[in-house]
Protein backbone atom coordinates (compact mmCIF):
# COMPACT_ATOMS: atom_id res chain seq x y z
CA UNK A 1 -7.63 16.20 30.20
CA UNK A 2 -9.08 13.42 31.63
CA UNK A 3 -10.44 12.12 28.29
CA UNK A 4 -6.72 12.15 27.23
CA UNK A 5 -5.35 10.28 30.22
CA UNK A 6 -8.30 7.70 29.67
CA UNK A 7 -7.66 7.45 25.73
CA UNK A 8 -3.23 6.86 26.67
CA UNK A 9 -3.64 4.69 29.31
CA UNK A 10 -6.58 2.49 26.69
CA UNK A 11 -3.45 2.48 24.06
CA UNK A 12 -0.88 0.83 26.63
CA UNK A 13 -2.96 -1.95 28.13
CA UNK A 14 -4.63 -2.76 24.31
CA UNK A 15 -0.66 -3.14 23.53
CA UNK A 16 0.28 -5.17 26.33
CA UNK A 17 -2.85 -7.51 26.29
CA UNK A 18 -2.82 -8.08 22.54
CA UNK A 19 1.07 -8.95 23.03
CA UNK A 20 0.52 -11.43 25.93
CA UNK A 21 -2.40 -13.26 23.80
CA UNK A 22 0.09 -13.40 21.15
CA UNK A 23 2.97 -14.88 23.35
CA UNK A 24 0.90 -17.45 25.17
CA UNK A 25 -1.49 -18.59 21.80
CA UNK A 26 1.49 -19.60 20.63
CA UNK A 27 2.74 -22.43 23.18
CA UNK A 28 0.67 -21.97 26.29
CA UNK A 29 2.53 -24.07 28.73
CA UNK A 30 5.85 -22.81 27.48
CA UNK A 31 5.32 -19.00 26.59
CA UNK A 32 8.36 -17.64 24.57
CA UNK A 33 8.71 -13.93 23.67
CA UNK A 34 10.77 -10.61 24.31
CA UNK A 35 10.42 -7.89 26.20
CA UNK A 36 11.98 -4.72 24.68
CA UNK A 37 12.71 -1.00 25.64
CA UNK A 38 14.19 1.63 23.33
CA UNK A 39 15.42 5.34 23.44
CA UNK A 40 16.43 7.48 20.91
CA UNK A 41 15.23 10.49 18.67
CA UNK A 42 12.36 11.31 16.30
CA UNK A 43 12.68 13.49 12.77
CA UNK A 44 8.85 14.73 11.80
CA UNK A 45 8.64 15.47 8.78
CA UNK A 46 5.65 17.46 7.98
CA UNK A 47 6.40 21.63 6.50
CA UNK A 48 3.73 23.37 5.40
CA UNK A 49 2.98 27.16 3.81
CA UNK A 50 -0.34 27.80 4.23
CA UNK A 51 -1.68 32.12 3.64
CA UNK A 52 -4.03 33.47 6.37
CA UNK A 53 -4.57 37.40 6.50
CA UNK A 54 -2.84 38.10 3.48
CA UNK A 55 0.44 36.57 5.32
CA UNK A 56 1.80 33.92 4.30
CA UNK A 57 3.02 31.10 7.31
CA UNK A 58 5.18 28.16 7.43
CA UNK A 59 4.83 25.60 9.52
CA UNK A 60 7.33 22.48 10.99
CA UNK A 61 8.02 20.12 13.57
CA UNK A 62 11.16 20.12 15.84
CA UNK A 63 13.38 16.94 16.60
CA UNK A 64 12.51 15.69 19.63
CA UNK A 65 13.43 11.98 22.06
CA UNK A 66 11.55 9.26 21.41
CA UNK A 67 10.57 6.04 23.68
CA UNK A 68 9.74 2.73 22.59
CA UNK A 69 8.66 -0.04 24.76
CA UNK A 70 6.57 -3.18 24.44
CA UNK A 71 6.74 -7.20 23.98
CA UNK A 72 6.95 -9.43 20.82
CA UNK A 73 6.07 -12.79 19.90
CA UNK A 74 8.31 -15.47 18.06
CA UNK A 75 6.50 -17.89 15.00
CA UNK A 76 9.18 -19.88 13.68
CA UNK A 77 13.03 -18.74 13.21
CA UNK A 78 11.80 -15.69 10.86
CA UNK A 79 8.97 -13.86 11.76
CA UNK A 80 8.37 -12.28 15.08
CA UNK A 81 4.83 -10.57 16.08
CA UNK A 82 5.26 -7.52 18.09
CA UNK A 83 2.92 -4.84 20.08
CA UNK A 84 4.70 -1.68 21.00
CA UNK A 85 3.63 1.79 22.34
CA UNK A 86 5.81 4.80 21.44
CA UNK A 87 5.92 8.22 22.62
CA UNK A 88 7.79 12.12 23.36
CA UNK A 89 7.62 15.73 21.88
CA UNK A 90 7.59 16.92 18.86
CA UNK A 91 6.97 20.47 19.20
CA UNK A 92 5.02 22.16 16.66
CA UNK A 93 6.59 25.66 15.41
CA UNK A 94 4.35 28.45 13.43
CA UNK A 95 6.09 31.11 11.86
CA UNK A 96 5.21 34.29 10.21
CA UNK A 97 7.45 34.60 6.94
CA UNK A 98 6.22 38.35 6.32
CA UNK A 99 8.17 39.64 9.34
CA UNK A 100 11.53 40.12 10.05
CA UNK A 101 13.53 38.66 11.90
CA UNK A 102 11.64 34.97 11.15
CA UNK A 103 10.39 33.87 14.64
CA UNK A 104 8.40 31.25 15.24
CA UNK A 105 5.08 30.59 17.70
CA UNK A 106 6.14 27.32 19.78
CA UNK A 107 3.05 24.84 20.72
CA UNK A 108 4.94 22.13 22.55
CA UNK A 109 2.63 18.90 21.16
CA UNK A 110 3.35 15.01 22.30
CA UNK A 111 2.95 11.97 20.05
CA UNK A 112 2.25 8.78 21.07
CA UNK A 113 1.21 5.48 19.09
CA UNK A 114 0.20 1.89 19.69
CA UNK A 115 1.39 -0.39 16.71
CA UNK A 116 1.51 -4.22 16.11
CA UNK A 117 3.72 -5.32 13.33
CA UNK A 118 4.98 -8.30 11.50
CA UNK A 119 9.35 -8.46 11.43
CA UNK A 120 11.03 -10.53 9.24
CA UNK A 121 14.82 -11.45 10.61
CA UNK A 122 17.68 -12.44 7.94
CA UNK A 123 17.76 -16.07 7.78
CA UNK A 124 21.51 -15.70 8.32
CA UNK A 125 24.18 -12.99 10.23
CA UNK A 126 25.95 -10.64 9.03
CA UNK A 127 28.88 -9.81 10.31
CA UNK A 128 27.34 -10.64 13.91
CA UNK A 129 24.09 -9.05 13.67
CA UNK A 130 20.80 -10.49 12.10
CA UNK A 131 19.31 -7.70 9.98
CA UNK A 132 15.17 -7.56 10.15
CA UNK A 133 13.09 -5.84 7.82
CA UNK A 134 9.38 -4.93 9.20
CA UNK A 135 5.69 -3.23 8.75
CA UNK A 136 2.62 -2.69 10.80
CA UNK A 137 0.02 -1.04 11.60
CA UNK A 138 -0.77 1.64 14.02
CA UNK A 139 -3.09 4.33 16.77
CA UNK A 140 -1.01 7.83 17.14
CA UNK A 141 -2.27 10.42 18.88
CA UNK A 142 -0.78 13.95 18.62
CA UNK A 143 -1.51 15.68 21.98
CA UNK A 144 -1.29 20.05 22.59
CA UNK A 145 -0.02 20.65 26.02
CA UNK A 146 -1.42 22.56 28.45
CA UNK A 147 0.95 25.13 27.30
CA UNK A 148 0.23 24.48 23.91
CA UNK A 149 -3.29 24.93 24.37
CA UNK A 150 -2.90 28.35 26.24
CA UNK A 151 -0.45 30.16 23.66
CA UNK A 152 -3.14 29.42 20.92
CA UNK A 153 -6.00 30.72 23.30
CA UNK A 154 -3.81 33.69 24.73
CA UNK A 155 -1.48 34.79 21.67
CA UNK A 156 -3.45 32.99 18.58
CA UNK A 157 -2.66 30.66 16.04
CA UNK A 158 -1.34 32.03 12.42
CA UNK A 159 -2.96 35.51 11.86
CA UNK A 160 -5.62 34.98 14.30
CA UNK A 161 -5.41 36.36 17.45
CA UNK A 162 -7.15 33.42 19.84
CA UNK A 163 -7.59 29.75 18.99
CA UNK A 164 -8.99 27.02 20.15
CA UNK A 165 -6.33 23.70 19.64
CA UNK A 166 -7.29 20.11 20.72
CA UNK A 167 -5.69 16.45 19.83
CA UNK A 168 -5.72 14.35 16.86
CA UNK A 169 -6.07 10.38 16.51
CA UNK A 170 -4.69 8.76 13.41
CA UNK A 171 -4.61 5.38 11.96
CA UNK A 172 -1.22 5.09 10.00
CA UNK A 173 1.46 2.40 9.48
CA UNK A 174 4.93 2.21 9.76
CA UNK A 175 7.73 0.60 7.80
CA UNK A 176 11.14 0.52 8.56
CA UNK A 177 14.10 -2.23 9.82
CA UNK A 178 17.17 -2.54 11.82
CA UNK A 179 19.97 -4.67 13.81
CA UNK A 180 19.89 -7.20 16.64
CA UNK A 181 23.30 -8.00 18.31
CA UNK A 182 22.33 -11.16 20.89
CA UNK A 183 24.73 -9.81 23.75
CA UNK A 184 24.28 -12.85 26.57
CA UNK A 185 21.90 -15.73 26.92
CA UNK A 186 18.95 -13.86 27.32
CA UNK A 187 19.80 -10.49 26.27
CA UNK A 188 19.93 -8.90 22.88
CA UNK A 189 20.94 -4.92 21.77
CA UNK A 190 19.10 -3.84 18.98
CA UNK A 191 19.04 -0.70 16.60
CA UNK A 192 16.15 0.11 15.01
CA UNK A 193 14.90 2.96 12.40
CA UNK A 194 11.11 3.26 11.64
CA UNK A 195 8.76 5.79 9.66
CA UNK A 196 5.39 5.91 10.88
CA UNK A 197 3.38 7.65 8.42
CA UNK A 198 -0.79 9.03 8.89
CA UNK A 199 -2.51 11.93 7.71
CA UNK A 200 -1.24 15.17 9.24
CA UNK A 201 -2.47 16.41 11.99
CA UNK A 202 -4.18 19.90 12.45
CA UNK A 203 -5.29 20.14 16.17
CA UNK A 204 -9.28 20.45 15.05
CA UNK A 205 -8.32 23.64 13.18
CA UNK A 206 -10.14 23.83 9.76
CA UNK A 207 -8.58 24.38 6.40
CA UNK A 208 -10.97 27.03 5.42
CA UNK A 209 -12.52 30.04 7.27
CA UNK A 210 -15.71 29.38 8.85
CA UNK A 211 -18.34 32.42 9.40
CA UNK A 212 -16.53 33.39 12.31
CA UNK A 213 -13.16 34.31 10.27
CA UNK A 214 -11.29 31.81 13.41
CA UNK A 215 -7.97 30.57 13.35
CA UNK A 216 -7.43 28.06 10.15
CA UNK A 217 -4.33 24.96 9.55
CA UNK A 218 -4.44 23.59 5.93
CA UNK A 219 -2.43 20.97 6.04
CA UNK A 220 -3.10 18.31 3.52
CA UNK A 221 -0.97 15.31 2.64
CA UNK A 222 1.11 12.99 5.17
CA UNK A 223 3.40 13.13 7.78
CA UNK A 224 6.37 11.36 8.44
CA UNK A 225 7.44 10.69 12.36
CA UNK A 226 11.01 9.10 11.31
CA UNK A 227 12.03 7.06 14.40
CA UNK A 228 15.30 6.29 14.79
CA UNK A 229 16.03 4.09 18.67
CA UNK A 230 18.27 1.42 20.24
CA UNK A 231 17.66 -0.25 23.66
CA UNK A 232 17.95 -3.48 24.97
CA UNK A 233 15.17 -6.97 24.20
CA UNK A 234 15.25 -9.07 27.23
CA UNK A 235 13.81 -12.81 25.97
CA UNK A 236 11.29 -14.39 28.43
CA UNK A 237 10.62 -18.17 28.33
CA UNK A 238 12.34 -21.16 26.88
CA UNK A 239 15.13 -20.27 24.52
């Protein structure tokens, strides 16, 4: 636990400090940037049907709220540097297709992520807003809770009666774009809809049985954590 708290809290000040070298490298006696927090939702996109004990098993992520805050950097009229750190649930649900009625196993899981990115802003408005386009890079980590942890250890994982289920760190990237709507001087609203795609996670479960016949999550390919927020940038500085 405390190796998790340590590895989250590493992920918000790396954001923070690599946004405020960003903001003041660019005009040191007059730092200009934005300070932005968002709410909204998150889609994960990530099924699976994987066979363990001659039953076959589906797995999926739920919907769950999603928070976005962090700071971002102006060079030029166009393109803005920004640092952000997202996070909330996205539950992870196992199910057993060979019995009726389908009911799932729920291991409640949160995401986070660290990401800098490049956005590109329309040179132009449209119809009052200023459309951006953007990519970046990013950390996620996709954390079992407590909970989590115990329903895999108590009640299994698949066809497995006890598991053992730990976090995941990921480099991925996200694309994605949106909507700013300057509201007063120093306030703007924005609406924003990202997909930050890595590897998917499995929770240090293997993807074949070892000698000990444990608990097993094949789960090749990528996931998609669809992001879709709006919130308020508050600009800092000279405007």
């Amino acid at each position: 636990m405390l190796k998790k708290n340590l590895g989250k809290g590493f992920m918000v000040l790396l954001t923070f400090a690599v946004g405020a070298v960003v903001a003041q490298a660019r005009d040191p006696l007059q730092p200009k940037f934005d300070v932005f927090v968002l709410g909204g939702g998150s889609t994960f996109v990530d099924p699976h049907n994987f066979a363990s004990a001659d039953h076959l098993f589906h797995s999926r992520f739920e919907v769950g709220p999603k928070f976005t805050f962090g700071v971002a950097a102006p060079y030029g009229k166009l393109l803005t540097i920004e640092t952000a750190y997202s996070f909330g649930p996205n539950d992870l649900v196992v199910t057993d297709t060979n019995i009726f009625p389908h009911v799932g196993r729920l291991y409640p899981v949160r995401t986070s992520s660290g990401s800098l990115a490049a956005v590109v802003h329309a040179p132009a408005l449209l119809f009052k807003v200023r459309p951006y386009a953007e990519g970046g890079v990013e950390y996620d980590r996709f954390s079992p809770t407590a909970a989590a942890i115990s329903t895999a250890k108590n009640e299994g994982f698949g066809a497995v009666s006890t598991a053992n289920i730990t976090y995941n760190d990921k480099f991925g990237v996200n694309v994605g774009g949106g909507l700013d709507r300057k509201l007063m001087k120093r306030l703007t609203f924005r609406i924003d809809l990202r997909d930050h795609i890595t590897s998917s996670p499995a929770f240090g479960l293997p993807s074949r049985p070892g000698f000990d016949n444990g608990a097993i999550f094949p789960v090749p390919g990528r996931a998609h954590n669809i992001q879709y927020t709006a919130g308020i940038l508050f600009h800092v500085g000279k405007l």
